[in-house]
PDB file of N, CA and C in Angstrom:
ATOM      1  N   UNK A   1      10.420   3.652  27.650  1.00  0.00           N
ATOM      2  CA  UNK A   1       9.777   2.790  26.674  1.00  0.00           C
ATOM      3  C   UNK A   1       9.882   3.392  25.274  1.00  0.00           C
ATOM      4  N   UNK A   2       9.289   4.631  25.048  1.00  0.00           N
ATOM      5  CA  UNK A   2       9.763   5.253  23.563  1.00  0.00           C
ATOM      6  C   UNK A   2      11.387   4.844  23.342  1.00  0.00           C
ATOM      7  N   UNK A   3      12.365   5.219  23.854  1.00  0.00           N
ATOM      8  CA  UNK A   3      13.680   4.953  23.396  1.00  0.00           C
ATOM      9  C   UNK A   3      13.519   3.722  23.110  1.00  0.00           C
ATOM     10  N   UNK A   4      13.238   2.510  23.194  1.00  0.00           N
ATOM     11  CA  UNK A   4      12.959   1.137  22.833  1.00  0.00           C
ATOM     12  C   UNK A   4      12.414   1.193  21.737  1.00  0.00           C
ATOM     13  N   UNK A   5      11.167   1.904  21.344  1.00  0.00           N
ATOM     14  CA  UNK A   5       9.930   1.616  20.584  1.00  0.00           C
ATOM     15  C   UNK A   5      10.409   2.286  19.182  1.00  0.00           C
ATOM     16  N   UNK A   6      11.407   3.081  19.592  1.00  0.00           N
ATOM     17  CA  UNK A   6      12.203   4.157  17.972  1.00  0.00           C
ATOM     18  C   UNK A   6      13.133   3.474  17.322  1.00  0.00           C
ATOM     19  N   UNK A   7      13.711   2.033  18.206  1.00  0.00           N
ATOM     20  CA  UNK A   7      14.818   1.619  17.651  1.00  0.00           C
ATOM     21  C   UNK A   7      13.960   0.061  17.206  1.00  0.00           C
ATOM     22  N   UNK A   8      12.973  -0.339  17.572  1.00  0.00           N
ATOM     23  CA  UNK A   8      11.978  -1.528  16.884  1.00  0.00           C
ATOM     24  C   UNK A   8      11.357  -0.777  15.668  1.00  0.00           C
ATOM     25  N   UNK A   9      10.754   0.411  15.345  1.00  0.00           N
ATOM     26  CA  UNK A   9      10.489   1.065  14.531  1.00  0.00           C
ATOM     27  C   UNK A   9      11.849   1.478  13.627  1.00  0.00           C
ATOM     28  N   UNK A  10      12.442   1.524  13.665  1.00  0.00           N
ATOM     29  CA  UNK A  10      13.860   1.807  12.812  1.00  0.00           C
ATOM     30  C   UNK A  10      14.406   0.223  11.855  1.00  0.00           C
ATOM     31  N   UNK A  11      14.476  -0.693  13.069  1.00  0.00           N
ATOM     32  CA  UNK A  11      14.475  -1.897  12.704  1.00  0.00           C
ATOM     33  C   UNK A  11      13.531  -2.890  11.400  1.00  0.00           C
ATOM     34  N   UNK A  12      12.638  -2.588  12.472  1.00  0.00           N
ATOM     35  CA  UNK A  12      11.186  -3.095  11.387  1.00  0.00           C
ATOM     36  C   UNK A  12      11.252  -2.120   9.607  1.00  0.00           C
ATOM     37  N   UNK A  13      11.225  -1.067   9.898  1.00  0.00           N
ATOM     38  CA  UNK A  13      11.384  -0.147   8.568  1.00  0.00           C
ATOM     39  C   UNK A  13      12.296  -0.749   7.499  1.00  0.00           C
ATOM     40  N   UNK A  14      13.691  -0.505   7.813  1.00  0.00           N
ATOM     41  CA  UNK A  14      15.052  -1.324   7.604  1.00  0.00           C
ATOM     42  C   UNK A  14      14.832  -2.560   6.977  1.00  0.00           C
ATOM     43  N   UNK A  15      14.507  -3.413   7.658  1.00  0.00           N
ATOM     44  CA  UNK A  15      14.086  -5.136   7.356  1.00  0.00           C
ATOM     45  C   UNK A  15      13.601  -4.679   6.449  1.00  0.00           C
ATOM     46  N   UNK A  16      12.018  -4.404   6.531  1.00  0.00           N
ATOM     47  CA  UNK A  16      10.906  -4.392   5.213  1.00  0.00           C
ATOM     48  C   UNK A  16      11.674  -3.532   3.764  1.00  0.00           C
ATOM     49  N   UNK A  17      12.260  -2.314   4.177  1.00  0.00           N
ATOM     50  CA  UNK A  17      12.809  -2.014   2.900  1.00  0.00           C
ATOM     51  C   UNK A  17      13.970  -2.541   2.220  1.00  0.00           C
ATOM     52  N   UNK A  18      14.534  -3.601   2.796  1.00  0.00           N
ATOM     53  CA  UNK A  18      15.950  -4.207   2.148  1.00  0.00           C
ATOM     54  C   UNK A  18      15.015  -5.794   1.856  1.00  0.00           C
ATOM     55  N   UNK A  19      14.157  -5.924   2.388  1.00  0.00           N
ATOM     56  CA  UNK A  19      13.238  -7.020   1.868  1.00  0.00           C
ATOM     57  C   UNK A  19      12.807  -6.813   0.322  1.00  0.00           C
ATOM     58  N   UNK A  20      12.209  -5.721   0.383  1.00  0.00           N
ATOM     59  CA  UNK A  20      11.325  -4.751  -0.995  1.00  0.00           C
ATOM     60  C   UNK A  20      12.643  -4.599  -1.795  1.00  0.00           C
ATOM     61  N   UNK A  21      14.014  -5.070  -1.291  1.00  0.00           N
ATOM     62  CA  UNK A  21      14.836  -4.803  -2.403  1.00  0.00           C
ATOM     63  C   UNK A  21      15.028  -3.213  -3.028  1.00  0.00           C
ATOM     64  N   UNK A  22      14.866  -2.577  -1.843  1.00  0.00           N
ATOM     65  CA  UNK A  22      14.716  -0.994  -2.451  1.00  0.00           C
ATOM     66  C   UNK A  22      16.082  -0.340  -1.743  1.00  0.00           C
ATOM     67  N   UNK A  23      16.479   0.846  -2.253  1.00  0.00           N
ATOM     68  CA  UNK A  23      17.923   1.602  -1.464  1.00  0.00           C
ATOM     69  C   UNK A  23      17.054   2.693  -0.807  1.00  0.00           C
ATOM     70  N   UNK A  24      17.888   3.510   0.193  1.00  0.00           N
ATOM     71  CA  UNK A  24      17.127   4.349   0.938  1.00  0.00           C
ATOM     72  C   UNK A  24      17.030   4.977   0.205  1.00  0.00           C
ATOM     73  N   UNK A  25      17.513   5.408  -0.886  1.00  0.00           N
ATOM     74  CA  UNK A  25      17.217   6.649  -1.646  1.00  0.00           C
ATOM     75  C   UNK A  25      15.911   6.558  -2.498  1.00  0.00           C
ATOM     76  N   UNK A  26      15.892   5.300  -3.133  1.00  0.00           N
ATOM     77  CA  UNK A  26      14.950   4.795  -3.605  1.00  0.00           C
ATOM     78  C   UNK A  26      13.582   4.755  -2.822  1.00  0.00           C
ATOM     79  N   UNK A  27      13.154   4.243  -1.715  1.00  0.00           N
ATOM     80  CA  UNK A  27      12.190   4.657  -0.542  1.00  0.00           C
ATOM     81  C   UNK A  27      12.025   6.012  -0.458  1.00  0.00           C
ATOM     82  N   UNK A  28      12.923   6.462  -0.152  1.00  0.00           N
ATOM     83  CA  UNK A  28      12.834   8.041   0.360  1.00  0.00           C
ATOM     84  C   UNK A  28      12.043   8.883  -0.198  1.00  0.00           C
ATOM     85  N   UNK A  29      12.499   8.326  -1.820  1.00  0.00           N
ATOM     86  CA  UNK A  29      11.913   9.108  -3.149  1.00  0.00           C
ATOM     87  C   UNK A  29      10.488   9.113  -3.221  1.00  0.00           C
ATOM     88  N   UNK A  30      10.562   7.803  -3.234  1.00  0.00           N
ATOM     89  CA  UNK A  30       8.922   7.098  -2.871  1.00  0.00           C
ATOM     90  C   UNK A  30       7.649   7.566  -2.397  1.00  0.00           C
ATOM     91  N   UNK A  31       8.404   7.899  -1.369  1.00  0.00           N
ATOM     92  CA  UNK A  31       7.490   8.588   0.217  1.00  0.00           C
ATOM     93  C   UNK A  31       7.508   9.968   0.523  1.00  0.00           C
ATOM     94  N   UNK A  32       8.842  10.514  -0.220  1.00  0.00           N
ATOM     95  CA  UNK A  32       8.734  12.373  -0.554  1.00  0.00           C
ATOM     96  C   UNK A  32       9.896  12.874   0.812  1.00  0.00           C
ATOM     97  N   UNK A  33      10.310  12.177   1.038  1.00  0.00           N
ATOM     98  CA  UNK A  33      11.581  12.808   2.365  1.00  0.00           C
ATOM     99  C   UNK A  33      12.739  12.438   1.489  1.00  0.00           C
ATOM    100  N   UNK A  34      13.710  13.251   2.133  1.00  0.00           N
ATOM    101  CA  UNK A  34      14.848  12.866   1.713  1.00  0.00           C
ATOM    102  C   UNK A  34      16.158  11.651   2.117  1.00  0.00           C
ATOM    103  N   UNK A  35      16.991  11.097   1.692  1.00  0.00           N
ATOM    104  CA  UNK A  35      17.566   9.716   1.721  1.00  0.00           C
ATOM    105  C   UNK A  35      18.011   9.953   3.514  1.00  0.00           C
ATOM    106  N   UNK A  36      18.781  10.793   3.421  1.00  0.00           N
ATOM    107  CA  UNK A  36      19.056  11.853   4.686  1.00  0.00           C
ATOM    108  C   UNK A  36      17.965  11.236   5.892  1.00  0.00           C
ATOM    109  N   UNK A  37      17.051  11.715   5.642  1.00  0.00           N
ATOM    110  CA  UNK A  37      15.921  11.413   6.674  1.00  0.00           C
ATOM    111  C   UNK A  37      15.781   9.947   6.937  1.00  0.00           C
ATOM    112  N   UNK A  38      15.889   9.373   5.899  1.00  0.00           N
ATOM    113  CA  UNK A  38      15.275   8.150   5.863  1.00  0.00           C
ATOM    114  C   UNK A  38      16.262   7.405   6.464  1.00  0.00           C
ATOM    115  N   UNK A  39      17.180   7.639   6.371  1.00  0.00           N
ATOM    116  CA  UNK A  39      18.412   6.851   7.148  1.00  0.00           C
ATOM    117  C   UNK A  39      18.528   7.029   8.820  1.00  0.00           C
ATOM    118  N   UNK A  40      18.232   8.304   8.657  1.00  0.00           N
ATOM    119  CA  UNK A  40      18.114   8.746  10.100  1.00  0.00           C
ATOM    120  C   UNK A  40      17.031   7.792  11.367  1.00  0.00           C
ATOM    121  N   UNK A  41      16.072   8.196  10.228  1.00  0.00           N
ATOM    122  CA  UNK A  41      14.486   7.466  10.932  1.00  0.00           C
ATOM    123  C   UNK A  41      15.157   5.570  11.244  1.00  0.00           C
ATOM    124  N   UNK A  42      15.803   4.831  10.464  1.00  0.00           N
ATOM    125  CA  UNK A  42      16.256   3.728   9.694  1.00  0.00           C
ATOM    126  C   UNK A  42      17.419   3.427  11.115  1.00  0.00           C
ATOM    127  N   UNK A  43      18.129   4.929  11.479  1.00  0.00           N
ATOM    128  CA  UNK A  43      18.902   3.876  12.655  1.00  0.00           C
ATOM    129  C   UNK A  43      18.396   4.585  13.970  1.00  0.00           C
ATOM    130  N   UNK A  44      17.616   5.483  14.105  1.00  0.00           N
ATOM    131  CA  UNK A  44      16.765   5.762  15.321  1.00  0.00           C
ATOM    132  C   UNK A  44      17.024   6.783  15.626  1.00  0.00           C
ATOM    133  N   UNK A  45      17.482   7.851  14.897  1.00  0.00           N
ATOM    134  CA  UNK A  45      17.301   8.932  15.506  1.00  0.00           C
ATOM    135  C   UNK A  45      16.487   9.765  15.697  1.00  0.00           C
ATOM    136  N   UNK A  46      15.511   9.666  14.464  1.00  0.00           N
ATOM    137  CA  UNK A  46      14.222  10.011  14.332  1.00  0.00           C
ATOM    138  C   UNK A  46      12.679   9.071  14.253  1.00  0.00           C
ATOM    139  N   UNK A  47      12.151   9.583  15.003  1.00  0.00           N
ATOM    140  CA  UNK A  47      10.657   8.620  14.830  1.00  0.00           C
ATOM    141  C   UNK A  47       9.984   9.617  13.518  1.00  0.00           C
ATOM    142  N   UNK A  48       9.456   8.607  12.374  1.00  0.00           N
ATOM    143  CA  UNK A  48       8.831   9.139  11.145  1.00  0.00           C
ATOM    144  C   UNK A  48       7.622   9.887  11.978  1.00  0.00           C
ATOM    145  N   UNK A  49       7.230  11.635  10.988  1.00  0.00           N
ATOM    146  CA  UNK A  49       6.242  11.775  11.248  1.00  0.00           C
ATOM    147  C   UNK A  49       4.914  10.723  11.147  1.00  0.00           C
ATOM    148  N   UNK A  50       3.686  11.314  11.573  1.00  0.00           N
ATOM    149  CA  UNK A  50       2.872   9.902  11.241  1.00  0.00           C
ATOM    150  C   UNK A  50       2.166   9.822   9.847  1.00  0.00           C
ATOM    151  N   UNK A  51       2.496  10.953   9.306  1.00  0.00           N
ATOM    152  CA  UNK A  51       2.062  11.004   7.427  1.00  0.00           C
ATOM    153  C   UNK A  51       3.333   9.772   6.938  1.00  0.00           C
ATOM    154  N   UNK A  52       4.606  10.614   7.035  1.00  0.00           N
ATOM    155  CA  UNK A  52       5.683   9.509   6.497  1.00  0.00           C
ATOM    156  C   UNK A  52       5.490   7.722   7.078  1.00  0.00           C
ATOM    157  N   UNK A  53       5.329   7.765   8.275  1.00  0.00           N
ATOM    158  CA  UNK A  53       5.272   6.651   8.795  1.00  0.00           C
ATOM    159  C   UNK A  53       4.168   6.195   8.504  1.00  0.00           C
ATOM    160  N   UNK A  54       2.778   6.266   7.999  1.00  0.00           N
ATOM    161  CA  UNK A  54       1.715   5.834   7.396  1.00  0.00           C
ATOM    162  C   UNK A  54       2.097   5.400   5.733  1.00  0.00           C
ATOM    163  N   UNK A  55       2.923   6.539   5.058  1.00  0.00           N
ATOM    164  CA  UNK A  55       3.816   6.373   3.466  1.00  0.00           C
ATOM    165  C   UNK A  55       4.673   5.117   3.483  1.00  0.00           C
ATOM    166  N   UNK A  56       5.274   5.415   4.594  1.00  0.00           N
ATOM    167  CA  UNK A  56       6.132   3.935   4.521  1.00  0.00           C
ATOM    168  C   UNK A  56       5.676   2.495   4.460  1.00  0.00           C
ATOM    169  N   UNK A  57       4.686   2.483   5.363  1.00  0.00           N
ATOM    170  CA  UNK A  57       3.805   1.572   5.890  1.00  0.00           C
ATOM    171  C   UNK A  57       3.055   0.955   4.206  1.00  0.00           C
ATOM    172  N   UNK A  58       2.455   1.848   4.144  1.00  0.00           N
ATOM    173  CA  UNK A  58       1.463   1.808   2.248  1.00  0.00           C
ATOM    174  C   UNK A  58       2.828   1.333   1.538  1.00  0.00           C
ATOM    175  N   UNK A  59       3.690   2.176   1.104  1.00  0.00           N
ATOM    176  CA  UNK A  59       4.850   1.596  -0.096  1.00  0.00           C
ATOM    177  C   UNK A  59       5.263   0.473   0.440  1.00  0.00           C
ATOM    178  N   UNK A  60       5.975   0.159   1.364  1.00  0.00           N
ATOM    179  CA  UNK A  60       6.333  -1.476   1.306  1.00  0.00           C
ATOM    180  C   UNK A  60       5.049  -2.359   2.047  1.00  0.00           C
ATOM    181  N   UNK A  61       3.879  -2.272   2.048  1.00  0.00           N
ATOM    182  CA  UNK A  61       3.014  -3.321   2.477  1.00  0.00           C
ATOM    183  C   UNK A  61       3.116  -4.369   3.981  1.00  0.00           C
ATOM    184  N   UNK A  62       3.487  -2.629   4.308  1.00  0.00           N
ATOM    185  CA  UNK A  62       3.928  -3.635   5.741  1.00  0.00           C
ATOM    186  C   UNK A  62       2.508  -3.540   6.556  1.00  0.00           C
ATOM    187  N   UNK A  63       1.962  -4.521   7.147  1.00  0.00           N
ATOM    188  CA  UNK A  63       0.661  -4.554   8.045  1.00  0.00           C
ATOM    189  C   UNK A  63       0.660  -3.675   9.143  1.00  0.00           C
ATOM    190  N   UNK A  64       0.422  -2.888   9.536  1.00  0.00           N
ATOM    191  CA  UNK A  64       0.057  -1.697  10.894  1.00  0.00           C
ATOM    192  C   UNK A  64       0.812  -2.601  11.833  1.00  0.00           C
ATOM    193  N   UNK A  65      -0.480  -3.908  12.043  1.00  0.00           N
ATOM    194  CA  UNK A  65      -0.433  -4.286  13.502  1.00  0.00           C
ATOM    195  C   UNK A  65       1.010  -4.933  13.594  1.00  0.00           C
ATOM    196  N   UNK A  66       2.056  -5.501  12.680  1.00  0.00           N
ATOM    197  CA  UNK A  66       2.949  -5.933  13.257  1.00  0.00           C
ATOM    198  C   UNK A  66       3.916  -4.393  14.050  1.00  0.00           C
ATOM    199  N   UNK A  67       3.418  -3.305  14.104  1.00  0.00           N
ATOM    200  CA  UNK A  67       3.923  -2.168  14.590  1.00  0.00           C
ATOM    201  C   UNK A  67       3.229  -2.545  16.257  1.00  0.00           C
ATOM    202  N   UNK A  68       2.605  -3.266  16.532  1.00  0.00           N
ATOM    203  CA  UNK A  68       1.688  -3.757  17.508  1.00  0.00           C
ATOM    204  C   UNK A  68       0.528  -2.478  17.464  1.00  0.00           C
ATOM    205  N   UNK A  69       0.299  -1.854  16.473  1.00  0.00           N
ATOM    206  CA  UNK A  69      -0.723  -1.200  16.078  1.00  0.00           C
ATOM    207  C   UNK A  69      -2.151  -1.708  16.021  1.00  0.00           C
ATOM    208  N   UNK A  70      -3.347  -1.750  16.883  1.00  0.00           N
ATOM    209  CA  UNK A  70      -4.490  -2.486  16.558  1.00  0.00           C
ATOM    210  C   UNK A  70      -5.693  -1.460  16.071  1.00  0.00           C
ATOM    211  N   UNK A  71      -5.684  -1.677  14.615  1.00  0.00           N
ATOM    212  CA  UNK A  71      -7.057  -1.104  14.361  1.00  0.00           C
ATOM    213  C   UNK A  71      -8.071  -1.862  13.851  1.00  0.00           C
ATOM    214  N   UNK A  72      -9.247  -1.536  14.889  1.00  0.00           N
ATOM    215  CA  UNK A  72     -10.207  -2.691  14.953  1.00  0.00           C
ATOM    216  C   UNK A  72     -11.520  -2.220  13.646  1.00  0.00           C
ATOM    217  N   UNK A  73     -12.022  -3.113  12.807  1.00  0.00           N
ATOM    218  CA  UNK A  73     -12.666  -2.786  12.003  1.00  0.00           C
ATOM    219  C   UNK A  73     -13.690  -2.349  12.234  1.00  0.00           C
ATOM    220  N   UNK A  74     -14.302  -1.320  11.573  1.00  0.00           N
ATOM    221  CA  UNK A  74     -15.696  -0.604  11.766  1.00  0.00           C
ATOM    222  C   UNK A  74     -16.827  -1.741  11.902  1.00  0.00           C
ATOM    223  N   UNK A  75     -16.756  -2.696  10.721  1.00  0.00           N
ATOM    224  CA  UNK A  75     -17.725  -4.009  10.654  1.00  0.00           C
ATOM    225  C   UNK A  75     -18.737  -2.615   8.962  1.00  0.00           C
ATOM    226  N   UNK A  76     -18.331  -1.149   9.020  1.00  0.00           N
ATOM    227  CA  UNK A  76     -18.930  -0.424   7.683  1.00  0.00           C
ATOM    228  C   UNK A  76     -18.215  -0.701   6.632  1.00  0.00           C
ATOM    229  N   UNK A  77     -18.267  -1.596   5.507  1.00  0.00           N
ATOM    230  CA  UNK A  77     -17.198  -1.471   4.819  1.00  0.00           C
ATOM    231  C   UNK A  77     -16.891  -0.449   4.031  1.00  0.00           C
ATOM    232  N   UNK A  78     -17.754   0.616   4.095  1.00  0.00           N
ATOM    233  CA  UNK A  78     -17.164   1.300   2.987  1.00  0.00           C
ATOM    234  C   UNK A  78     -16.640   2.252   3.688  1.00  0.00           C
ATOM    235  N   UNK A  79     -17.063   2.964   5.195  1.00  0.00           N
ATOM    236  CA  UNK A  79     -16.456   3.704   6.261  1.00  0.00           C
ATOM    237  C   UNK A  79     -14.966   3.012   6.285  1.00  0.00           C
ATOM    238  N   UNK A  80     -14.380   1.526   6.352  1.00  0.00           N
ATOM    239  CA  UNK A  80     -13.516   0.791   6.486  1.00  0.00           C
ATOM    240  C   UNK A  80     -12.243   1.063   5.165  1.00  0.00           C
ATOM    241  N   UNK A  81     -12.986   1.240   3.980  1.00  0.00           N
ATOM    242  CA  UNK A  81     -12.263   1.570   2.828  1.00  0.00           C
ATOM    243  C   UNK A  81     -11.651   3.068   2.800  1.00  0.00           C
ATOM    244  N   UNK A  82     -13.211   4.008   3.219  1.00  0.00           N
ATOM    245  CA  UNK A  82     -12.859   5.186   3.703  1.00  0.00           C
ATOM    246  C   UNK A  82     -11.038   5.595   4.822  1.00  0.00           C
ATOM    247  N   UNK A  83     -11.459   5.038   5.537  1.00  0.00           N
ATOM    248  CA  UNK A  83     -10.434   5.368   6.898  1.00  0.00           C
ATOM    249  C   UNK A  83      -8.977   4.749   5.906  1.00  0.00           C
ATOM    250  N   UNK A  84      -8.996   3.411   5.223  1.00  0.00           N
ATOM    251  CA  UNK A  84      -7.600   3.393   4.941  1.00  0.00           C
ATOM    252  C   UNK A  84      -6.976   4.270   3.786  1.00  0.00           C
ATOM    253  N   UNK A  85      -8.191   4.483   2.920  1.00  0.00           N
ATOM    254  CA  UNK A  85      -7.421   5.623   1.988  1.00  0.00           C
ATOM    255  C   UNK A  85      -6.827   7.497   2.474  1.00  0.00           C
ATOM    256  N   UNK A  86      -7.324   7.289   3.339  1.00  0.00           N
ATOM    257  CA  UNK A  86      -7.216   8.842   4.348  1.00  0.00           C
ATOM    258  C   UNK A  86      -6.071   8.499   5.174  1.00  0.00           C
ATOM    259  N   UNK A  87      -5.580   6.866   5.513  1.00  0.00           N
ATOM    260  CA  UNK A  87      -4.358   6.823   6.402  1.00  0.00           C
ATOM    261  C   UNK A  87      -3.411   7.103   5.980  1.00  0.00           C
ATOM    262  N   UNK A  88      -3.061   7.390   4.389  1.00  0.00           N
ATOM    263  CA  UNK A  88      -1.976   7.268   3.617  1.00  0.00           C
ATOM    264  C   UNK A  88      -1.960   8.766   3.501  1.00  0.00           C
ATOM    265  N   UNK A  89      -2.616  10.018   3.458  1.00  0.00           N
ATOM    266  CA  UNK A  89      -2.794  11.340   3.112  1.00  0.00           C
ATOM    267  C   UNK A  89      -1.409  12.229   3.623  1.00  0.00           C
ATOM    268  N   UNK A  90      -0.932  12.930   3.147  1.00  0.00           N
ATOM    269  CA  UNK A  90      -0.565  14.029   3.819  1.00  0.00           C
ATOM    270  C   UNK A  90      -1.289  14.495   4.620  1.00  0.00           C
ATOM    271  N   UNK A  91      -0.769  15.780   5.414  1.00  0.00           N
ATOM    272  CA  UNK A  91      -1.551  16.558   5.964  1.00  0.00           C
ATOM    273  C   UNK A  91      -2.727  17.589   5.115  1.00  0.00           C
ATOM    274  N   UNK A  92      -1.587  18.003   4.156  1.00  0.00           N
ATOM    275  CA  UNK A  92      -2.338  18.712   3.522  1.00  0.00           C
ATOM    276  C   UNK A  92      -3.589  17.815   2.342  1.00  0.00           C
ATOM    277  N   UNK A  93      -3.232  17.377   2.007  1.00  0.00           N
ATOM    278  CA  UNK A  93      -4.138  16.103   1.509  1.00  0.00           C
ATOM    279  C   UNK A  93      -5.572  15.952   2.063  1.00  0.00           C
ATOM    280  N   UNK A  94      -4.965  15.912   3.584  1.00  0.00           N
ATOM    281  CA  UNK A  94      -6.355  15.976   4.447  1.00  0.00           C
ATOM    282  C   UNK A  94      -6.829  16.941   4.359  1.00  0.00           C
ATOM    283  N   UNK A  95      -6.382  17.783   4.707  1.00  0.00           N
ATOM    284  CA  UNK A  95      -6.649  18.895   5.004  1.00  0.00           C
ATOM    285  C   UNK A  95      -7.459  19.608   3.818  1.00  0.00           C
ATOM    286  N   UNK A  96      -7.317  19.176   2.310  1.00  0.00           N
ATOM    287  CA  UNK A  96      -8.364  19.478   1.115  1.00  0.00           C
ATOM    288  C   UNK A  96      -9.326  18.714   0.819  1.00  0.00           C
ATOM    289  N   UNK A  97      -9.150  17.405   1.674  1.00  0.00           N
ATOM    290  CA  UNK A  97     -10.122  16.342   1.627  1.00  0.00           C
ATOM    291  C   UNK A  97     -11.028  16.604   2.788  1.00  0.00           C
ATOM    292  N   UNK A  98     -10.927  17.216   3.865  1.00  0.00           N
ATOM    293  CA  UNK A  98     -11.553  18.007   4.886  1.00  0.00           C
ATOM    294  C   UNK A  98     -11.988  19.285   4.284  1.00  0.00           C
ATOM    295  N   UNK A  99     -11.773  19.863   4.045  1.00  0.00           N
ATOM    296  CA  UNK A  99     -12.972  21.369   3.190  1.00  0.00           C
ATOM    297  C   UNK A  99     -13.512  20.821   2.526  1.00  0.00           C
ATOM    298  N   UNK A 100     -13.177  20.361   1.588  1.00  0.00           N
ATOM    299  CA  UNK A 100     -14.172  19.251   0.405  1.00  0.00           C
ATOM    300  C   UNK A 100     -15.486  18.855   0.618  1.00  0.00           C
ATOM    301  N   UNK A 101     -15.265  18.085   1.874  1.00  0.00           N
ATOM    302  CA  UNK A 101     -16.327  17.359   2.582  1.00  0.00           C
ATOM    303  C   UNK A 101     -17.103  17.960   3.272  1.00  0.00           C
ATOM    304  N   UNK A 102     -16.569  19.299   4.106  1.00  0.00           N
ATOM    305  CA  UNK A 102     -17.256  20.161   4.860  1.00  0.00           C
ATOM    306  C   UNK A 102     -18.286  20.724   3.640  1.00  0.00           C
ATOM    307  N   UNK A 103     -17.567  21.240   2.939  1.00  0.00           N
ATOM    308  CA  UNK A 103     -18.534  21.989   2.094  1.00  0.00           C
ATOM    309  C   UNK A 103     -19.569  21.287   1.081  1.00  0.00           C
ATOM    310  N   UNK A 104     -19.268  19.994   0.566  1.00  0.00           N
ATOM    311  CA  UNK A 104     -20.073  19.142   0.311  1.00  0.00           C
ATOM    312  C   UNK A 104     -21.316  18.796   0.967  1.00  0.00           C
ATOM    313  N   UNK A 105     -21.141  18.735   2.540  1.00  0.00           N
ATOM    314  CA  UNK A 105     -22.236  18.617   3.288  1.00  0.00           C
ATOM    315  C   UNK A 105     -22.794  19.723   3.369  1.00  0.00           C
ATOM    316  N   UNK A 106     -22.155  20.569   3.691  1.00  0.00           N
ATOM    317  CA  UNK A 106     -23.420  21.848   3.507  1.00  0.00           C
ATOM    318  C   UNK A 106     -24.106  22.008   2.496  1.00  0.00           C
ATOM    319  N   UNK A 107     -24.048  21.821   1.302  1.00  0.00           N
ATOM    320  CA  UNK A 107     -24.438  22.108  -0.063  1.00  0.00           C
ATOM    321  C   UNK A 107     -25.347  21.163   0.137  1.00  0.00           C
ATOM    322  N   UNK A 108     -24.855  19.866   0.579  1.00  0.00           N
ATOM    323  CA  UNK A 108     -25.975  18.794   0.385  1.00  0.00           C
ATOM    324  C   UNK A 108     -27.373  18.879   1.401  1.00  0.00           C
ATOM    325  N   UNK A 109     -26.929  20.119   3.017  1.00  0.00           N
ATOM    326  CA  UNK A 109     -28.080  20.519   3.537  1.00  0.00           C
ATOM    327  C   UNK A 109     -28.960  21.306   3.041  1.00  0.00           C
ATOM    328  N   UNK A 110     -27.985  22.414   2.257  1.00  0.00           N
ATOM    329  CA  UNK A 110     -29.187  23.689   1.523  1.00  0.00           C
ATOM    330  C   UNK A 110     -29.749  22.306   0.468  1.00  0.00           C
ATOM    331  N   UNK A 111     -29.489  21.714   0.210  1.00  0.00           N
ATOM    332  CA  UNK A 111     -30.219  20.630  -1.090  1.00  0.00           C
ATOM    333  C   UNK A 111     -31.565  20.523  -0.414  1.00  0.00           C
ATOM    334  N   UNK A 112     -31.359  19.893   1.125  1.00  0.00           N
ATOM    335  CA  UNK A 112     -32.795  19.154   1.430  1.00  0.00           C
ATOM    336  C   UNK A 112     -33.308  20.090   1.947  1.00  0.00           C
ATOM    337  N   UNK A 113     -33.469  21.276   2.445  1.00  0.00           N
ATOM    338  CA  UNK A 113     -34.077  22.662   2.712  1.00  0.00           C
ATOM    339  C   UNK A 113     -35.826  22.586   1.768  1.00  0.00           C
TER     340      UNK A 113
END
């Protein structure tokens, strides 16, 4: 089933970025990989990490779920706003947006002490 699912993901990518009127190099640039990669990912040899493949997703406005991706809404909207701006992150991104927060909350426990 993955060997199937890399070459619908290659496909779908492809479509949407020659839709967006963009060159791979142009995407690539976009999203921070190189044209190289992007071509690769584009005829299946590679499945995008899930940072790039979240980048891709954000730059051309492609909807998750047509990936048959279902993410079901919190019904919090601002938890809801939360989660999609964090889908687009690097790792490392997160990863400063995670200490941030850690340490924010602590500060904010010694607060109510």
């Amino acid at each position: 089933m993955l060997f199937e699912d890399k070459y619908f993901i290659a496909k779908k990518i492809k479509k949407e970025r020659m839709n967006a009127k963009l060159t791979q190099a142009q995407l690539a640039e976009m999203i921070g990989i190189s044209a190289k990669q992007l071509s690769r990912i584009e005829i299946g040899d590679f499945i995008p990490s899930l940072p790039t493949f979240l980048m891709i997703v954000k730059v051309l406005n492609i909807d998750i779920r047509e990936f048959n991706i279902n993410i079901s809404p919190t019904h919090q909207p601002l938890k809801d706003k939360f989660l999609k701006l964090i889908s687009c992150m690097t790792d490392s991104e997160l990863q400063l947006c995670y200490t941030m927060s850690e340490t924010l909350i602590k500060n904010l426990n010694l607060v109510k002490k």
